[in-house]
C-alpha atoms as a PDB file:
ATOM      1  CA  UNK A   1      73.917  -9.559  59.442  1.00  0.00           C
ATOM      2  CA  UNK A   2      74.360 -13.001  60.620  1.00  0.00           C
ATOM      3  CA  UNK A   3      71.896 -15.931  60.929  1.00  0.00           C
ATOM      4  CA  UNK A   4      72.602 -16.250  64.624  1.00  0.00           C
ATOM      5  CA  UNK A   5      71.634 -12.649  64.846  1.00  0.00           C
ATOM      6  CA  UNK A   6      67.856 -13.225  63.100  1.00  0.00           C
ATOM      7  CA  UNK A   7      67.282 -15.741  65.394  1.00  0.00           C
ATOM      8  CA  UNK A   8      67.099 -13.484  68.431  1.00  0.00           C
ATOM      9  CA  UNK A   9      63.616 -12.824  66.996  1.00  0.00           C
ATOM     10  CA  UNK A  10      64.384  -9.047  67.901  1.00  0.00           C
ATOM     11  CA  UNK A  11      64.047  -6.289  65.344  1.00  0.00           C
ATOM     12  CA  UNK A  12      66.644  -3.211  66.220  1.00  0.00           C
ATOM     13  CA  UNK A  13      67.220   0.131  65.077  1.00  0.00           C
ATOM     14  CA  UNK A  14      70.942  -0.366  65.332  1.00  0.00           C
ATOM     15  CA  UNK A  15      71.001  -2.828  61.907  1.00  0.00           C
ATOM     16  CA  UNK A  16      73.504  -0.011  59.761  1.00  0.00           C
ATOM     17  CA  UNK A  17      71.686   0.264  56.450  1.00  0.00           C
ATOM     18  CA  UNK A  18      69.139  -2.610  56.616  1.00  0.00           C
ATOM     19  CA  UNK A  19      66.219  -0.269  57.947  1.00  0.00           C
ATOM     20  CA  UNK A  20      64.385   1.147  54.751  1.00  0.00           C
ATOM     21  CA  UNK A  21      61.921   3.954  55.491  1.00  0.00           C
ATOM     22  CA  UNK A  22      59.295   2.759  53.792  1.00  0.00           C
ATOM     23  CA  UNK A  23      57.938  -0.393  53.888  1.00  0.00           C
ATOM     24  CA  UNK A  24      54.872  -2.105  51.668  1.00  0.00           C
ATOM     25  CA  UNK A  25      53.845  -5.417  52.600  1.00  0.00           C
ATOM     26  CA  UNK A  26      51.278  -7.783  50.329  1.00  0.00           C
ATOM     27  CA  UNK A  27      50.102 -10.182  52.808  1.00  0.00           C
ATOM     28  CA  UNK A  28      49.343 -12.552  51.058  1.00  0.00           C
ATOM     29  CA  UNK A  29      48.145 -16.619  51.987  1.00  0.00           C
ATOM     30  CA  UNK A  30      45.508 -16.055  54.634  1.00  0.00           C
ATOM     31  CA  UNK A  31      43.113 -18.359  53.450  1.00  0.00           C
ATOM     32  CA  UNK A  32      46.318 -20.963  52.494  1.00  0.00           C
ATOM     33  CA  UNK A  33      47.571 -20.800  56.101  1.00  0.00           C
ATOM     34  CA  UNK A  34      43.563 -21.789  57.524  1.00  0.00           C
ATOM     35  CA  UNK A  35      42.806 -24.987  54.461  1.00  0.00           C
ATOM     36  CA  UNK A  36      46.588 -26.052  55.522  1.00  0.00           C
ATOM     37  CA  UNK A  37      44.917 -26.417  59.328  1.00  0.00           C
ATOM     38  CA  UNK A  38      41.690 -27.477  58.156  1.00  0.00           C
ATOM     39  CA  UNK A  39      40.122 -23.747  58.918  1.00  0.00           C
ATOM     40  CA  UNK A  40      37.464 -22.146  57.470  1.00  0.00           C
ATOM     41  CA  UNK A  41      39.080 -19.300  55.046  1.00  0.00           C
ATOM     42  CA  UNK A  42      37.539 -16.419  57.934  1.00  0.00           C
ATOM     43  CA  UNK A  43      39.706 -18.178  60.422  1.00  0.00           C
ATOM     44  CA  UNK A  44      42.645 -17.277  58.283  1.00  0.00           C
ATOM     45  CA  UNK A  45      41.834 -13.748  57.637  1.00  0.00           C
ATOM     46  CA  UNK A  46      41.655 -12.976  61.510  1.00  0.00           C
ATOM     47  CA  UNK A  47      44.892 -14.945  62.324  1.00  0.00           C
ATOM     48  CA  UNK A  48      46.221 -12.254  58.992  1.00  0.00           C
ATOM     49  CA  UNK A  49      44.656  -9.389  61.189  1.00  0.00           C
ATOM     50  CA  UNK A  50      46.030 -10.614  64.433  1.00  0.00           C
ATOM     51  CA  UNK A  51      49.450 -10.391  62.639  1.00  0.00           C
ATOM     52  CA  UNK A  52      49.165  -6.597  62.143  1.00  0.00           C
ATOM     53  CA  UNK A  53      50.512  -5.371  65.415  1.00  0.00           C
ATOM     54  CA  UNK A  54      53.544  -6.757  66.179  1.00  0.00           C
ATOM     55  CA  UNK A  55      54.975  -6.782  62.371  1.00  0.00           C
ATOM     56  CA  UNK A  56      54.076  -2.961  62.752  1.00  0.00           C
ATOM     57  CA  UNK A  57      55.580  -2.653  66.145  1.00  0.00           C
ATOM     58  CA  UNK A  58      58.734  -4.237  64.661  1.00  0.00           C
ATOM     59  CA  UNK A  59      58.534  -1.758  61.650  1.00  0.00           C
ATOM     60  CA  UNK A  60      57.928   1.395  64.561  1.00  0.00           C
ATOM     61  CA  UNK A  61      60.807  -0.165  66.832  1.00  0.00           C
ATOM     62  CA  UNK A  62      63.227  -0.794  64.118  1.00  0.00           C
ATOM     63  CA  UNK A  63      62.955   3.286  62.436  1.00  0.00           C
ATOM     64  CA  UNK A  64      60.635   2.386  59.215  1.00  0.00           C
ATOM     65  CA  UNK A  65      58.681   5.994  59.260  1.00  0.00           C
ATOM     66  CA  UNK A  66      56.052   4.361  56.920  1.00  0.00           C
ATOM     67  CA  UNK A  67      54.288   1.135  56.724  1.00  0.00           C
ATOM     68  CA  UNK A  68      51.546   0.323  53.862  1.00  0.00           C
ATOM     69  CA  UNK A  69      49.506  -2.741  54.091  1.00  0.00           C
ATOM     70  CA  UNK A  70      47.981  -3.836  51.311  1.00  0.00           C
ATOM     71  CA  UNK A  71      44.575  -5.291  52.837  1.00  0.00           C
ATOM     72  CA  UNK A  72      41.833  -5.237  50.498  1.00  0.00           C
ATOM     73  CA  UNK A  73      42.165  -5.040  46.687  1.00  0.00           C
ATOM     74  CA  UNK A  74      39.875  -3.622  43.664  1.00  0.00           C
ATOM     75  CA  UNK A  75      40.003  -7.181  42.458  1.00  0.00           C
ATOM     76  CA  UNK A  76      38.841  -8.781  46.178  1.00  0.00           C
ATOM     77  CA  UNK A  77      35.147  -6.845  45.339  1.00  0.00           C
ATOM     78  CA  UNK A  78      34.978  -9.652  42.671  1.00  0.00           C
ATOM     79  CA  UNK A  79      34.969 -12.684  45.414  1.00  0.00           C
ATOM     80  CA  UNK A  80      32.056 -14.738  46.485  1.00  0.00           C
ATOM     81  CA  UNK A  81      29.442 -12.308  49.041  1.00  0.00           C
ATOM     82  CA  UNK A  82      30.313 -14.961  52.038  1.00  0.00           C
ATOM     83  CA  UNK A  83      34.561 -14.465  51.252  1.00  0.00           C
ATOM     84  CA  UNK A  84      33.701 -10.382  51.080  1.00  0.00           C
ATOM     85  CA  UNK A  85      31.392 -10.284  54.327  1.00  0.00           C
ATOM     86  CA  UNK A  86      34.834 -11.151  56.812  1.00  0.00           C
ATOM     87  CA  UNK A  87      37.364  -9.045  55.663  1.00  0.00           C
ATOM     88  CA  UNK A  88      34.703  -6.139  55.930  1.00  0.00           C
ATOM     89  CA  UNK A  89      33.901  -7.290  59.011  1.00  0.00           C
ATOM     90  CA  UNK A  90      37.445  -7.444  60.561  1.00  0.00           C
ATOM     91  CA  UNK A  91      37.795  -3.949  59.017  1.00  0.00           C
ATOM     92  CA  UNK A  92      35.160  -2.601  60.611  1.00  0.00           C
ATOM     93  CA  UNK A  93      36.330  -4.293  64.102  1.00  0.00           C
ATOM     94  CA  UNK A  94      39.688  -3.068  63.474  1.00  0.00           C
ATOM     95  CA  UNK A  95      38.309   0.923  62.520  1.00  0.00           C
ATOM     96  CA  UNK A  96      36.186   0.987  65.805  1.00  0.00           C
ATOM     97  CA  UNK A  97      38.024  -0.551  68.425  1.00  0.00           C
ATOM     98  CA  UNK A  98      41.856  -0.327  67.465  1.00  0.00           C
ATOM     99  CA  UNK A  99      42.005   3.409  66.065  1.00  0.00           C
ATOM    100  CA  UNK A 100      42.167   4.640  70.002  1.00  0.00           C
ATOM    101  CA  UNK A 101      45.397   2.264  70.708  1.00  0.00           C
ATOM    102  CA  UNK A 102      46.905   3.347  67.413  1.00  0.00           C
ATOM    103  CA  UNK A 103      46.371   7.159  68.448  1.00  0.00           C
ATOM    104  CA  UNK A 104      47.954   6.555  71.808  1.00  0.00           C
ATOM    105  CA  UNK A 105      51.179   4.704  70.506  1.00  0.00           C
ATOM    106  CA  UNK A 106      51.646   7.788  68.095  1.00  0.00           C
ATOM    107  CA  UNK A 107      50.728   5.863  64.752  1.00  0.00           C
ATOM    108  CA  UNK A 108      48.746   8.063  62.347  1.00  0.00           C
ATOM    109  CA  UNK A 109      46.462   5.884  60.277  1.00  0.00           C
ATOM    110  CA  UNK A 110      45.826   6.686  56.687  1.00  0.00           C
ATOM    111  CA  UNK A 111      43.488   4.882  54.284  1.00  0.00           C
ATOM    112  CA  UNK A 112      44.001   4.785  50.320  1.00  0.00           C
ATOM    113  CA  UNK A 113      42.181   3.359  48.036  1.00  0.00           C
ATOM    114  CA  UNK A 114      38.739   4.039  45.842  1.00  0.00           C
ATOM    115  CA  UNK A 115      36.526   4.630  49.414  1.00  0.00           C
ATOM    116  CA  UNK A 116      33.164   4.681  46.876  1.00  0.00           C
ATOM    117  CA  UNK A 117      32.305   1.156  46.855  1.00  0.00           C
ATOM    118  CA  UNK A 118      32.450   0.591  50.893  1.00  0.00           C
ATOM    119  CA  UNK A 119      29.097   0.900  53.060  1.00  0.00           C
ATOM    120  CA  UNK A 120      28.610   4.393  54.463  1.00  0.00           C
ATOM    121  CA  UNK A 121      29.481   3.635  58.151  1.00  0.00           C
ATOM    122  CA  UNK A 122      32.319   2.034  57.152  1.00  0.00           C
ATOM    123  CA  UNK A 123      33.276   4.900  55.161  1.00  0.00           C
ATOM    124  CA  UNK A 124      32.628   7.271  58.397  1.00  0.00           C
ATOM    125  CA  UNK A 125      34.832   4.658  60.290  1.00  0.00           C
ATOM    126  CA  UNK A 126      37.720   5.846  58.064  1.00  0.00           C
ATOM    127  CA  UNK A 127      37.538   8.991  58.485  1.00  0.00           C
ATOM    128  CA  UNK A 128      36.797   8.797  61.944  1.00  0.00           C
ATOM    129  CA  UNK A 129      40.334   6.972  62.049  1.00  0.00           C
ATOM    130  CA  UNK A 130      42.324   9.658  60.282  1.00  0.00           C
ATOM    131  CA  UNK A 131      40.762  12.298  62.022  1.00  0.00           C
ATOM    132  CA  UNK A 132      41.964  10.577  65.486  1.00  0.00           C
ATOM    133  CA  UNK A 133      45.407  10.102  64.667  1.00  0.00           C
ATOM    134  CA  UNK A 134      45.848  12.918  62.256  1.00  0.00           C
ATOM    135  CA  UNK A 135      48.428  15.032  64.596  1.00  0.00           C
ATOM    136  CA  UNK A 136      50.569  12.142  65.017  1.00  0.00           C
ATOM    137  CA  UNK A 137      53.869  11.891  64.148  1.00  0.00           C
ATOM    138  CA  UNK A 138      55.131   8.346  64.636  1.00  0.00           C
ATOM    139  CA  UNK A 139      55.102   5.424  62.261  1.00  0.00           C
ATOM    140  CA  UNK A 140      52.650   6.451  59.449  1.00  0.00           C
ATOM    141  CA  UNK A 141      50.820   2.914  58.820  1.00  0.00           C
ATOM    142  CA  UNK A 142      48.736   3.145  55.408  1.00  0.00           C
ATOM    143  CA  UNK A 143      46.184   1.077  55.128  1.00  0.00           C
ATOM    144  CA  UNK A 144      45.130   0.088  51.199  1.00  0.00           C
ATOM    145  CA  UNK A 145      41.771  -0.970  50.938  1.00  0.00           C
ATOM    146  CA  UNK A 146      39.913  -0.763  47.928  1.00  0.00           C
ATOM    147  CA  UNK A 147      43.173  -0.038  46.148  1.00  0.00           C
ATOM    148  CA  UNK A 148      44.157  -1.308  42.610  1.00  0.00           C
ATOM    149  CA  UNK A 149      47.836   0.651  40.886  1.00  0.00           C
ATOM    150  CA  UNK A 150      45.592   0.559  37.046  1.00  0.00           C
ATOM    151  CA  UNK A 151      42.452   2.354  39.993  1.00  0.00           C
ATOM    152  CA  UNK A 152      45.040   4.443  41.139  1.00  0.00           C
ATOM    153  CA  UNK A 153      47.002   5.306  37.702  1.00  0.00           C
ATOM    154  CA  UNK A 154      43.282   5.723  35.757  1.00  0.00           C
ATOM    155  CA  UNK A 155      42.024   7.863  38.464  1.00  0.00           C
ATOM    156  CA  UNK A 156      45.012  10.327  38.340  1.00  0.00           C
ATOM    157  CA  UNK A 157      44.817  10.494  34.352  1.00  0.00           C
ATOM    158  CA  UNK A 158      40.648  11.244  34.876  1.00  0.00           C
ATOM    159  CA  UNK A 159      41.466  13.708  37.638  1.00  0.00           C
ATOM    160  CA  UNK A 160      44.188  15.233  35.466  1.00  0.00           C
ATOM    161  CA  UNK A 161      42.572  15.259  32.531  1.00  0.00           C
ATOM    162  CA  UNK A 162      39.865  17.373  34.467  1.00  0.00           C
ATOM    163  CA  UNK A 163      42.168  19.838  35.475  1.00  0.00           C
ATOM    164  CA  UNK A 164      43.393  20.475  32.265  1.00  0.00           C
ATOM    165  CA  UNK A 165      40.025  20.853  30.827  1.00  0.00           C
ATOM    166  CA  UNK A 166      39.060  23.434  33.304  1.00  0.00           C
ATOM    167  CA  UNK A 167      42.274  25.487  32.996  1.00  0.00           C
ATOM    168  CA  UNK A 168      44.102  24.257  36.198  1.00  0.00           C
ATOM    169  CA  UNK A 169      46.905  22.700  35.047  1.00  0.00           C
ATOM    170  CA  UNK A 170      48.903  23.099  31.305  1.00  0.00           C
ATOM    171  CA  UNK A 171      49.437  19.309  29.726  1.00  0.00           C
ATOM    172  CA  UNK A 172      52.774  20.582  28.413  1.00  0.00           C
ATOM    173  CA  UNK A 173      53.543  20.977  32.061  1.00  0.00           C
ATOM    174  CA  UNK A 174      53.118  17.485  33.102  1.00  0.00           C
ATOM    175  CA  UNK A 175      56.183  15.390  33.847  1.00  0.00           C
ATOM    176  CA  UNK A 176      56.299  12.486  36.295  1.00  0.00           C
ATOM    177  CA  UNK A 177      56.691  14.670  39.381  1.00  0.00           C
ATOM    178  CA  UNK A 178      53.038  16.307  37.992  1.00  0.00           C
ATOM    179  CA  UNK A 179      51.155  12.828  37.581  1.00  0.00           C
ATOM    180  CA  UNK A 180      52.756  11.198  40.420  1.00  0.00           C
ATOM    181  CA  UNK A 181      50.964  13.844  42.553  1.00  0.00           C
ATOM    182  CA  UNK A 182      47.473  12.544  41.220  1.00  0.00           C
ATOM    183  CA  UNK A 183      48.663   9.455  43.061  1.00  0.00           C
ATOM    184  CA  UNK A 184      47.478   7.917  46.439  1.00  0.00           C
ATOM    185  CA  UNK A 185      50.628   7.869  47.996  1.00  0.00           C
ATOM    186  CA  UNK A 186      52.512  11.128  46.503  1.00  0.00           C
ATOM    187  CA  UNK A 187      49.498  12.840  46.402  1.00  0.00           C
ATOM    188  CA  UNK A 188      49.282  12.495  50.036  1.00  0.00           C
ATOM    189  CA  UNK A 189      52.907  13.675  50.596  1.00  0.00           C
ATOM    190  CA  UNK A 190      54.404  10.363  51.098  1.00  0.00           C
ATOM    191  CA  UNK A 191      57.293   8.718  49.806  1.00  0.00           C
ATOM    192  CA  UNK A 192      57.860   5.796  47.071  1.00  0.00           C
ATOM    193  CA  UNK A 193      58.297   2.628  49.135  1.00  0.00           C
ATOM    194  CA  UNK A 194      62.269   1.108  49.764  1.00  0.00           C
ATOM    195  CA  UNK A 195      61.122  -2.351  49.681  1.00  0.00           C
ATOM    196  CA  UNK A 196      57.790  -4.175  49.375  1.00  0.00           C
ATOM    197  CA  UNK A 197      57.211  -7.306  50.838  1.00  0.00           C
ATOM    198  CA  UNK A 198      55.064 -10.334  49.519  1.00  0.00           C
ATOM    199  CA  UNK A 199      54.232 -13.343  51.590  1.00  0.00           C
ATOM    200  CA  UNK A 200      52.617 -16.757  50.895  1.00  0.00           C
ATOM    201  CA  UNK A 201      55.349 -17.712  48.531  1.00  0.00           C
ATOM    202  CA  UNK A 202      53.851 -16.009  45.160  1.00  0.00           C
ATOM    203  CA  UNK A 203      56.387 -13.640  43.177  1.00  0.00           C
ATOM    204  CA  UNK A 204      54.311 -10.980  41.453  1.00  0.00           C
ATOM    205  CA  UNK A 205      53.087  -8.031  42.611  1.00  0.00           C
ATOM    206  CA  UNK A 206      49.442  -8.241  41.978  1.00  0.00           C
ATOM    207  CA  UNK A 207      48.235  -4.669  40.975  1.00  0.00           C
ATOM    208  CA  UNK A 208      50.044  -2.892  43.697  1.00  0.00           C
ATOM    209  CA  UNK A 209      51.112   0.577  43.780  1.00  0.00           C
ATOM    210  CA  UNK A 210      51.995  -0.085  39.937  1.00  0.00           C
ATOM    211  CA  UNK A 211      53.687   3.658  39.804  1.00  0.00           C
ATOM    212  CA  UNK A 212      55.353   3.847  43.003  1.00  0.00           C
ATOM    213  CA  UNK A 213      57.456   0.694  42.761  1.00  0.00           C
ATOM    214  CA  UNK A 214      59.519   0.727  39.943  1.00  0.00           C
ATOM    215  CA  UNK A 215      62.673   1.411  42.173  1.00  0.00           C
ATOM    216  CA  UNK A 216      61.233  -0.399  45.076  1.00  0.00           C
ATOM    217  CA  UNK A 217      63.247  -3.684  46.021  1.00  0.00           C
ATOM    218  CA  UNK A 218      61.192  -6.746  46.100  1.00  0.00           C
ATOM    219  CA  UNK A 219      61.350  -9.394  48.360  1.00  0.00           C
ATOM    220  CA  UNK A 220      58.860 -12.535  48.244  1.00  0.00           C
ATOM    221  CA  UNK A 221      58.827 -14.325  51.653  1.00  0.00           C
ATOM    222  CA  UNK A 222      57.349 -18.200  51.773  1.00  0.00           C
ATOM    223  CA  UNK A 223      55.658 -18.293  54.627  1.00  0.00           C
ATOM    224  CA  UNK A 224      51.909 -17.045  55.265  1.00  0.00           C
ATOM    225  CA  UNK A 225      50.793 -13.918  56.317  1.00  0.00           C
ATOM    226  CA  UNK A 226      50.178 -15.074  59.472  1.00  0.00           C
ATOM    227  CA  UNK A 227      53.455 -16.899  60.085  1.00  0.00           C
ATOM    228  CA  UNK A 228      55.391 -13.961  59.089  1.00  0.00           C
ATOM    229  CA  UNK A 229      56.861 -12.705  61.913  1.00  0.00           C
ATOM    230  CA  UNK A 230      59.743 -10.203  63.166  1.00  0.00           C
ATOM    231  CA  UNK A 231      62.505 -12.871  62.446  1.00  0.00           C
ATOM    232  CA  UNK A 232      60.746 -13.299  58.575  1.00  0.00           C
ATOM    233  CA  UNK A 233      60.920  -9.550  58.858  1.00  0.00           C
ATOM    234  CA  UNK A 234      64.691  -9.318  59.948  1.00  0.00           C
ATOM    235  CA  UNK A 235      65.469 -11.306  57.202  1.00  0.00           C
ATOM    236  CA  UNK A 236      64.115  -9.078  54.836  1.00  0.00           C
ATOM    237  CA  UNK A 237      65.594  -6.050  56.181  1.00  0.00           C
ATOM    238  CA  UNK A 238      68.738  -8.324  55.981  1.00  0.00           C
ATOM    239  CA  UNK A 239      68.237  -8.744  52.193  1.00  0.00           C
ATOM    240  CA  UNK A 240      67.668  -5.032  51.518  1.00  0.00           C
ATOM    241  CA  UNK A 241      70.371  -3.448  52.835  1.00  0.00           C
ATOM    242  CA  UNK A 242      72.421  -5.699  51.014  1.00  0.00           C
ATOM    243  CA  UNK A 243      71.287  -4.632  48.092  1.00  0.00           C
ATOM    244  CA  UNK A 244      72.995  -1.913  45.973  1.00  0.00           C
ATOM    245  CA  UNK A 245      70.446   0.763  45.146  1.00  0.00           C
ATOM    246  CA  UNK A 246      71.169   2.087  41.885  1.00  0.00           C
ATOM    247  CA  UNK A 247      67.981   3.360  40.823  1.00  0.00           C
ATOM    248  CA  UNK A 248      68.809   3.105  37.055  1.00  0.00           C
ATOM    249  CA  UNK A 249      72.285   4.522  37.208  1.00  0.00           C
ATOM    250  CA  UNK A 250      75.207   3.004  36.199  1.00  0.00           C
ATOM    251  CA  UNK A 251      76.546   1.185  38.443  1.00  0.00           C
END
């Protein structure tokens, strides 16, 4: 795909193998993008939310079937009360006054993630959400809040180890296809991601779905969350489907 191309600023779903079906995004550099303009770090959480929609409309437009957003962490709990009290809030804002749009447009909106720790309305406001778009079969946008990949790997092996202790499931019948269904995201039917996405310039992958990306291509974009837009996005699609997929064959 040429450079010219990108510029256009137009995601398409006629881009021959640079659509992967499932995209993960870390968006990362919120509070980077507000100090940079002399913002308080809340400013640069809500221009992060504001940024949502149309990468997710660009995902939806261009074929991705599923979308996860990593937008709260099991590490974020650990932040100063005042740095906590926004993201909840735009959460919150988000859960009760976008959910309707999202059901309309087709999106059905999952949460994953340890729900235990959130307030109880906000935990009603979740599954509210999934309740609301449940029968919809567009883009499947997963929202990861409260999610950690050790969380997510030590809760299957608890769960598991339950099972087995109660007579539901044989440990000499556990392979990766068994534990992988403990997971969030198998568990729930859906697919490993084809390429995850980190912005704000960092290249690690910060606790995220630790299991379900050890095919996934990686692709760490410089600019902020909020600057990320669909020609950032383009040229990561660009970058994956140039990429041979071998997942640990021979090549």
């Amino acid at each position: 795909m040429s450079e010219a191309r990108l510029e256009e600023g137009a995601v398409t779903a006629d881009w021959p193998g640079c659509v992967p079906r499932h995209v993960a995004i870390i968006m990362d550099g919120n509070r980077r993008w507000a100090a940079r303009r002399r913002l308080p770090a809340a400013a640069g959480h809500r221009a992060g939310a504001r940024n949502v929609r149309p990468v997710a409309d660009a995902c939806a437009d261009a074929g991705v079937e599923f979308l996860t957003l990593f937008a709260f962490s099991t590490e974020n709990w650990q932040r100063p009360r005042h740095e906590i009290r926004p993201l909840l809030r735009l959460m919150r804002e988000f859960l009760a006054h976008d959910v309707e749009e999202l059901r309309e447009r087709g999106v059905r909106l999952r949460i994953i993630g340890d729900r235990a720790r959130f307030a109880p309305d906000l935990r009603r406001l979740m599954n509210r959400a999934e309740g609301m778009t449940r029968r919809n079969t567009g883009l499947t946008l997963n929202i990861a809040a409260g999610y950690g990949g050790r969380w997510d790997i030590a809760q299957a092996a608890r769960r598991m180890a339950e099972d087995a202790r109660a007579g539901r499931l044989e440990p000499e019948l556990v392979d990766d296809d068994v534990f992988a269904s403990y997971l969030n995201l198998a568990g729930a039917g859906l697919p490993a991601p084809d390429l995850c996405i980190r912005t704000g310039g960092d290249r690690r992958i910060s606790n995220f779905l630790l299991w379900d990306i050890a095919y996934t291509e990686l692709y760490f974009a410089p600019d902020y969350w909020p600057d990320f837009g669909v020609r950032e996005l383009g040229l990561a699609f660009a970058d994956f489907g140039a990429r041979p997929r071998r997942f640990g064959r021979q090549g």
